[in-house]
C-alpha atoms as a PDB file:
ATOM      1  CA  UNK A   1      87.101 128.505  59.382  1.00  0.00           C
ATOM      2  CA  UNK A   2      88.752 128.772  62.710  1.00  0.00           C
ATOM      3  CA  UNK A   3      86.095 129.617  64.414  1.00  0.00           C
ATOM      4  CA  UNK A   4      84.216 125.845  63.304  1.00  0.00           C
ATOM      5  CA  UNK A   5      87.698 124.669  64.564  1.00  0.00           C
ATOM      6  CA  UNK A   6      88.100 125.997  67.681  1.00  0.00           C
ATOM      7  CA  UNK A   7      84.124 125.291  68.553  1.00  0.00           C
ATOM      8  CA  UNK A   8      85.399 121.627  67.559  1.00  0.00           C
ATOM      9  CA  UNK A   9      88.228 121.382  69.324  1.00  0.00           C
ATOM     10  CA  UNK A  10      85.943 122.876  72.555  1.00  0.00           C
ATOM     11  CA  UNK A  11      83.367 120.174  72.195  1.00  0.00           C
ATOM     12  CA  UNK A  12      86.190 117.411  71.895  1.00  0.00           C
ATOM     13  CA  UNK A  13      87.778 118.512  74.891  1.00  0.00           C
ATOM     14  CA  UNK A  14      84.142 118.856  77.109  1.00  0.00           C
ATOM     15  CA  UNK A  15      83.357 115.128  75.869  1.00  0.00           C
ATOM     16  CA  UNK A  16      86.273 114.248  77.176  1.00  0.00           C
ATOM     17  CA  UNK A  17      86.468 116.029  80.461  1.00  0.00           C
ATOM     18  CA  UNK A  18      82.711 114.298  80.455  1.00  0.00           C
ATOM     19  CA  UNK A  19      83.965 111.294  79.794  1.00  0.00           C
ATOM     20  CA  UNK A  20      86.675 111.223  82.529  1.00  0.00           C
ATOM     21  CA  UNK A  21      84.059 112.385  85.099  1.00  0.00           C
ATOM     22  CA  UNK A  22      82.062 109.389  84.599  1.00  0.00           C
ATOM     23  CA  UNK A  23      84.601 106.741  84.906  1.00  0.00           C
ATOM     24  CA  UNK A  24      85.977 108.662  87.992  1.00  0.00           C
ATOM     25  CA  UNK A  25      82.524 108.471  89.201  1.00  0.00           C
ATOM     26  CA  UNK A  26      82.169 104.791  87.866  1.00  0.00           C
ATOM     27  CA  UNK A  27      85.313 103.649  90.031  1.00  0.00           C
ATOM     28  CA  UNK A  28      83.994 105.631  93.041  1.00  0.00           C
ATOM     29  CA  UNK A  29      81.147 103.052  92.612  1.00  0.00           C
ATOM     30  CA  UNK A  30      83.021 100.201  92.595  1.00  0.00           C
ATOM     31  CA  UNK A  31      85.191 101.612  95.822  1.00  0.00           C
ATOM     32  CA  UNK A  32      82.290 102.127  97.651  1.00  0.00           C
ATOM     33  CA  UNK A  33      80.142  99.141  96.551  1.00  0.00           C
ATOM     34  CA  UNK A  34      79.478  96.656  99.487  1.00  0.00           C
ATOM     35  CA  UNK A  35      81.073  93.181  99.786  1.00  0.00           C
ATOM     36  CA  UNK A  36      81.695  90.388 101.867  1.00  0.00           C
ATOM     37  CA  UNK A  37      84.756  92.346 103.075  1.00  0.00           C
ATOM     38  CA  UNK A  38      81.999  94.744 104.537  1.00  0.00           C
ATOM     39  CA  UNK A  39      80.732  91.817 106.760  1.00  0.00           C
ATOM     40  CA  UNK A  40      83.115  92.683 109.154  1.00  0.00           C
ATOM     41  CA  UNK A  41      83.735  90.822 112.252  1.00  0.00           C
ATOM     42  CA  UNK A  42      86.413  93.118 113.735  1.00  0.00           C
ATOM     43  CA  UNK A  43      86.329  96.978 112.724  1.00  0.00           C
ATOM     44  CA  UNK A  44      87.835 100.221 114.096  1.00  0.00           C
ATOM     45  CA  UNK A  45      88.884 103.450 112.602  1.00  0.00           C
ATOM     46  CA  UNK A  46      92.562 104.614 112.914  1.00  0.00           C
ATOM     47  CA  UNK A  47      94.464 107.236 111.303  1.00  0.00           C
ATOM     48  CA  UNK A  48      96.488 106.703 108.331  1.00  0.00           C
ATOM     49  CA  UNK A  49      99.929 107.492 110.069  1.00  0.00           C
ATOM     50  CA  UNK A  50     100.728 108.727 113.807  1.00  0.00           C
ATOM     51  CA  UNK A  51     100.861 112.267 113.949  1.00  0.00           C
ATOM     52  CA  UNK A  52     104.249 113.188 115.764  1.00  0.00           C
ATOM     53  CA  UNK A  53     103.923 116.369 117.967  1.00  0.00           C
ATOM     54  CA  UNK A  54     106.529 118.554 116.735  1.00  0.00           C
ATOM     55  CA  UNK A  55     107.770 121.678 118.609  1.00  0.00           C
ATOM     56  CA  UNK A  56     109.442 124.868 117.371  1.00  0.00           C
ATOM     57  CA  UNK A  57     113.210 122.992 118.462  1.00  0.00           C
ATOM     58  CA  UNK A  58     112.573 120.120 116.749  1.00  0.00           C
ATOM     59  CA  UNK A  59     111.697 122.478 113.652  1.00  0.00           C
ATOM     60  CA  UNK A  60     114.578 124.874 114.288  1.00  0.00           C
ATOM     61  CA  UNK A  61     117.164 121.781 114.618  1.00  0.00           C
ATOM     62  CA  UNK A  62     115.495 120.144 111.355  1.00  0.00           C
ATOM     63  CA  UNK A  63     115.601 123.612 109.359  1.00  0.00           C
ATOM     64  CA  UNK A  64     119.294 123.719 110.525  1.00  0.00           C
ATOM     65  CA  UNK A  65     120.562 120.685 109.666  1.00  0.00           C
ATOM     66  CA  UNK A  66     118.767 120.515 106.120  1.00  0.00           C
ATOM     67  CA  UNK A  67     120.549 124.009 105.459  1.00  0.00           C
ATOM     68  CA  UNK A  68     123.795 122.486 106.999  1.00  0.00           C
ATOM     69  CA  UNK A  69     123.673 119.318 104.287  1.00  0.00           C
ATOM     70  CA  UNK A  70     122.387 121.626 102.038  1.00  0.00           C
ATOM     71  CA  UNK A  71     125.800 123.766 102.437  1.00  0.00           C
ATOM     72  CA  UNK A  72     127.795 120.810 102.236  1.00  0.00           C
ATOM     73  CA  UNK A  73     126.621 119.717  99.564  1.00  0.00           C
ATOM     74  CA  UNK A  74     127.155 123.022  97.591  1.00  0.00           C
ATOM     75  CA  UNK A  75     130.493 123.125  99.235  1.00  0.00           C
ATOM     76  CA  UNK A  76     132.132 119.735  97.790  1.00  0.00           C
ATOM     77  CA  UNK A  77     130.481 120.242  94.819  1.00  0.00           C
ATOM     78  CA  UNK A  78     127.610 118.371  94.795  1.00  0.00           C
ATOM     79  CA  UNK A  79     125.314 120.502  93.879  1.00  0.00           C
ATOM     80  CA  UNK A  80     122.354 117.732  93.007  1.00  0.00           C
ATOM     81  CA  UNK A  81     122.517 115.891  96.226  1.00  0.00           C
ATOM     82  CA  UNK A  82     121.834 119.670  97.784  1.00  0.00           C
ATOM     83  CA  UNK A  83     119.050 120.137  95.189  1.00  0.00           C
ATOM     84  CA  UNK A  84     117.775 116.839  95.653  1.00  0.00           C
ATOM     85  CA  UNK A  85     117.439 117.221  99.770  1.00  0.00           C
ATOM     86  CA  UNK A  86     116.335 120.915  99.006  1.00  0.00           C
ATOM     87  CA  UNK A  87     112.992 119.174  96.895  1.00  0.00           C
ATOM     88  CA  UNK A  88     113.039 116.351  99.562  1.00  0.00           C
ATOM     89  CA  UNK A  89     112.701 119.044 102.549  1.00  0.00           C
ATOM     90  CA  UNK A  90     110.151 121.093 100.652  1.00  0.00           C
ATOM     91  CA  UNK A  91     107.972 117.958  99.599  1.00  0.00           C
ATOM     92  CA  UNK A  92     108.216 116.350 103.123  1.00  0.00           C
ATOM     93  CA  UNK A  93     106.641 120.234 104.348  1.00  0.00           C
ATOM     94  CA  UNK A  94     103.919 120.045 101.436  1.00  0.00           C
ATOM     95  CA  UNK A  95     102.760 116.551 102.258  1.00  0.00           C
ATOM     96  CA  UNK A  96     103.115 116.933 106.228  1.00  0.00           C
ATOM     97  CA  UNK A  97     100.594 120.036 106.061  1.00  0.00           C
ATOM     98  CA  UNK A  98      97.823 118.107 105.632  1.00  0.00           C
ATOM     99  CA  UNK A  99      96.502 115.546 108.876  1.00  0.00           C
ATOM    100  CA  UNK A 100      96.387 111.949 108.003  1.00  0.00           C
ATOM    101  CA  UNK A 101      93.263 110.464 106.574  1.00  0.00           C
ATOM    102  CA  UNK A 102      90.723 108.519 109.470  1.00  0.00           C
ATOM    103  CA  UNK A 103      90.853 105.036 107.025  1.00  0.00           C
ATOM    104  CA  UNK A 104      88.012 102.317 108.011  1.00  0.00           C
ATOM    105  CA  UNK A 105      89.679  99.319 109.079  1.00  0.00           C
ATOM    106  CA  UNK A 106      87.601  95.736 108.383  1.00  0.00           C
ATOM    107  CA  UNK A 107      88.223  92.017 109.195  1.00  0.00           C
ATOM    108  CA  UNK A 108      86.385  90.048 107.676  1.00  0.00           C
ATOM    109  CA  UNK A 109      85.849  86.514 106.909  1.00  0.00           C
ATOM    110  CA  UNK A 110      87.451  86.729 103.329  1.00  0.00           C
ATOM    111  CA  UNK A 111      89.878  89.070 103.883  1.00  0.00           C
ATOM    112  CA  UNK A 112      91.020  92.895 105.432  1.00  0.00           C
ATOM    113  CA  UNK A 113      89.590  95.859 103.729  1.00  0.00           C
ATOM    114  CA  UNK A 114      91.606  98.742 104.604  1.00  0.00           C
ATOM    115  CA  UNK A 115      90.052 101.947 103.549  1.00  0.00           C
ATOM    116  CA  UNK A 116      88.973 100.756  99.955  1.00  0.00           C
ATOM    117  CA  UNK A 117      91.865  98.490  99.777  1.00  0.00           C
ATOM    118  CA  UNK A 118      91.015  94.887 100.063  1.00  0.00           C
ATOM    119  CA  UNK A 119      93.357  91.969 101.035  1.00  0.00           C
ATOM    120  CA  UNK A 120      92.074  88.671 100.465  1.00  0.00           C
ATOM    121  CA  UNK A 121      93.574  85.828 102.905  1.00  0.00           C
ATOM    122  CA  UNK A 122      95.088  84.281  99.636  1.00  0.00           C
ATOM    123  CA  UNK A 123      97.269  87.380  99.056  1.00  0.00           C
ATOM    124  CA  UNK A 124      98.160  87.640 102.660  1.00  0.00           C
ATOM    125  CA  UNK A 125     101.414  85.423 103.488  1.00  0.00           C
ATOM    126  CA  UNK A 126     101.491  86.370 107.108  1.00  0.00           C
ATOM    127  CA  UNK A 127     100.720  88.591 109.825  1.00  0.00           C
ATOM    128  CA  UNK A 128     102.217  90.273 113.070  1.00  0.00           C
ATOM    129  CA  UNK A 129     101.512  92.501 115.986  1.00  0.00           C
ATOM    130  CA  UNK A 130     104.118  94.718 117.013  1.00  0.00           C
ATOM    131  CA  UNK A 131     102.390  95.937 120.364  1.00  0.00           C
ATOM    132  CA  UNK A 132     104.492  98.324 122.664  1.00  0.00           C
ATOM    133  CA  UNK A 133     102.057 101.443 123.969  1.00  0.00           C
ATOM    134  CA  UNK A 134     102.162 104.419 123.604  1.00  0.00           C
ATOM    135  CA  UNK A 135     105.039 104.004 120.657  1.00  0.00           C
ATOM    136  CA  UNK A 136     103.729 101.111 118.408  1.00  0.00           C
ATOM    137  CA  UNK A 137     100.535  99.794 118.068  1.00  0.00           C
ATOM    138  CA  UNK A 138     100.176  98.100 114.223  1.00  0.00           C
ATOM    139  CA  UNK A 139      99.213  95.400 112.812  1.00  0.00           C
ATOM    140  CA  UNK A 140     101.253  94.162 110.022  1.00  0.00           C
ATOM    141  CA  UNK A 141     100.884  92.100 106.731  1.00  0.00           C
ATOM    142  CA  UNK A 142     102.851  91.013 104.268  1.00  0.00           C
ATOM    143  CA  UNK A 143     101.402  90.327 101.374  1.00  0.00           C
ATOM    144  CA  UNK A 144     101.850  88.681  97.495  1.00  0.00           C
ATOM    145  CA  UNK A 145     101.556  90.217  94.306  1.00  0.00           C
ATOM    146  CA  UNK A 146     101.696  94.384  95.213  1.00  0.00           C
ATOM    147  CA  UNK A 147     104.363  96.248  95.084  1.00  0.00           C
ATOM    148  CA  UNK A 148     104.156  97.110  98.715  1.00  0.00           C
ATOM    149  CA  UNK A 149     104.860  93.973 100.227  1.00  0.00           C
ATOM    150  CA  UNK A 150     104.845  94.982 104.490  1.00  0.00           C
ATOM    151  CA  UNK A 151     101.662  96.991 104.805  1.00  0.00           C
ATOM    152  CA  UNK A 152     101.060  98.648 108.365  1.00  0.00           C
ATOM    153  CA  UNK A 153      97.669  99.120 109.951  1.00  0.00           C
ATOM    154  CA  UNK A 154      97.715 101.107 112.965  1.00  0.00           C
ATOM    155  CA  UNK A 155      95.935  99.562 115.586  1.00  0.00           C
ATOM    156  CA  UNK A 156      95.315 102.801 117.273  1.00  0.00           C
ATOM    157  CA  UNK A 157      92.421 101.701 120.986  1.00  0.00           C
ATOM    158  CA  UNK A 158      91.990  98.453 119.365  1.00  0.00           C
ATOM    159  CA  UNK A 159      92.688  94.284 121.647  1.00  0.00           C
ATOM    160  CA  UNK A 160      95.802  93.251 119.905  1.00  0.00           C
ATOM    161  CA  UNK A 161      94.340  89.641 121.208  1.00  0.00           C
ATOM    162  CA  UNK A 162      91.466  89.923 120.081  1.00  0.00           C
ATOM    163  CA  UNK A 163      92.801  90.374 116.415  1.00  0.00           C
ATOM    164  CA  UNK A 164      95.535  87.894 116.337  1.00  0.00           C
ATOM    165  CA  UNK A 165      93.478  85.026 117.793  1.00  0.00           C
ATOM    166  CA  UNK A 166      91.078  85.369 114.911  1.00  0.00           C
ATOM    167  CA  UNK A 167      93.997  85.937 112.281  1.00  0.00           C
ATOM    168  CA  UNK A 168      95.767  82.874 113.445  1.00  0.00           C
ATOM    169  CA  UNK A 169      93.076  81.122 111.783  1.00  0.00           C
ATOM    170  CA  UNK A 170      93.111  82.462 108.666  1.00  0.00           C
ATOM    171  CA  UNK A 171      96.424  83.056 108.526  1.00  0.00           C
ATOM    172  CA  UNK A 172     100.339  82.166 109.370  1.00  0.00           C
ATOM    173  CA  UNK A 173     101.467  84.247 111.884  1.00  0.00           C
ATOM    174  CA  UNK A 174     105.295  85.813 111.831  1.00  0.00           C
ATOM    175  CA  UNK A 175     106.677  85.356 115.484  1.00  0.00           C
ATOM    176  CA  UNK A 176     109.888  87.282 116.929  1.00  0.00           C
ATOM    177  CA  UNK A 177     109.263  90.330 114.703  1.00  0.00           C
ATOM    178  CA  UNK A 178     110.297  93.708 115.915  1.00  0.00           C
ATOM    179  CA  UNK A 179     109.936  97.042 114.497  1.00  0.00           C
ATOM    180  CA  UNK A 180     111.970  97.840 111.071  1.00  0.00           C
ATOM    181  CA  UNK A 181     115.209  99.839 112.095  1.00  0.00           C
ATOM    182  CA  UNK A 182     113.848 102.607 109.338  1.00  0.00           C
ATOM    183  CA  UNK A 183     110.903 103.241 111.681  1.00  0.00           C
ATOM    184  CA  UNK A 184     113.037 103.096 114.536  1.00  0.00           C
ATOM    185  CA  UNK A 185     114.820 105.830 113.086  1.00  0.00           C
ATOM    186  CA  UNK A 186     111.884 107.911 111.581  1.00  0.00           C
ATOM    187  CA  UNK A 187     109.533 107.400 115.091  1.00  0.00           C
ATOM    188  CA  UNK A 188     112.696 108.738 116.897  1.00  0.00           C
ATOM    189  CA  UNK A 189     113.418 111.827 114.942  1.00  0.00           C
ATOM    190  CA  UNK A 190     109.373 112.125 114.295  1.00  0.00           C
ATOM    191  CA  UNK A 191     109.723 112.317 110.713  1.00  0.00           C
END
């Protein structure tokens, strides 16, 4: 009797693991599928983030002061804030050993595909260019109805011209922006 049970409960769990594997391959279908967002009338490849060259000071000053807040922490008696930036400093290492993803990036006539993200002009509100080589190159939307409302492209060798003439068409274009005092912060301690 357990034997017909556990060879039931076996074949339950391979139709579902089948199961899973074809909508995971069904959405992988739909990701890649053309559309009008691949008729692309601007395109370039860029990295996901910028990669900040770290050297062994900047590591030995970060590994010091996370101990140091870590201490203090323990110390007043805070013992979750120190657990909680001893999981934030061991996450940040995790995440940071792999290189950024090379995304596709695609205007189009419709919209901006960015990787297998797509942005119709309806969604986008507006746009800026935040253009200041070699620190910031991006192009910037903000857009409706995600819950990511900024989104940064980086624009990595590509005209900032070139892209905000044909934007301005499409859509309104945020003047007077700067860079967010958070990325200030993070591009200056290369976090």
């Amino acid at each position: 009797m357990f034997h017909k049970i556990k060879e039931k409960y076996h074949q339950h769990r391979l139709k579902k693991a089948q199961k899973r594997e074809e909508r995971k391959r069904q959405i992988e279908l739909i990701k890649n599928a053309p559309s009008a967002y691949d008729d692309a009338k601007i395109s370039w490849i860029a990295p996901e983030t910028i990669i900040h060259e770290r050297g062994p000071i900047w590591k030995i000053f970060m590994t010091i002061a996370v101990l140091a807040v870590i201490a203090w922490g323990i110390y007043s008696g805070a013992w979750t804030f120190s657990l909680a930036i001893g999981i934030f400093a061991v996450a940040y290492y995790i995440i940071h050993l792999e290189h950024p993803k090379a995304i596709e990036i695609k205007i189009s006539d419709i919209g901006i595909k960015v990787g297998y993200r797509k942005y119709s002009y309806s969604q986008i509100k507006a746009f800026w260019i935040i253009y200041d080589p070699p620190y910031v190159q991006t192009l910037n939307i903000r857009v409706s109805g995600h819950i990511i409302d900024d989104i940064t492209i980086q624009l990595y060798d590509q005209e900032p011209a070139l892209i905000r003439e044909f934007l301005m068409s499409k859509v309104p274009e945020l003047e007077g922006q700067t860079e967010k005092l958070s990325d200030i912060f993070l591009r200056l301690f290369k976090i």
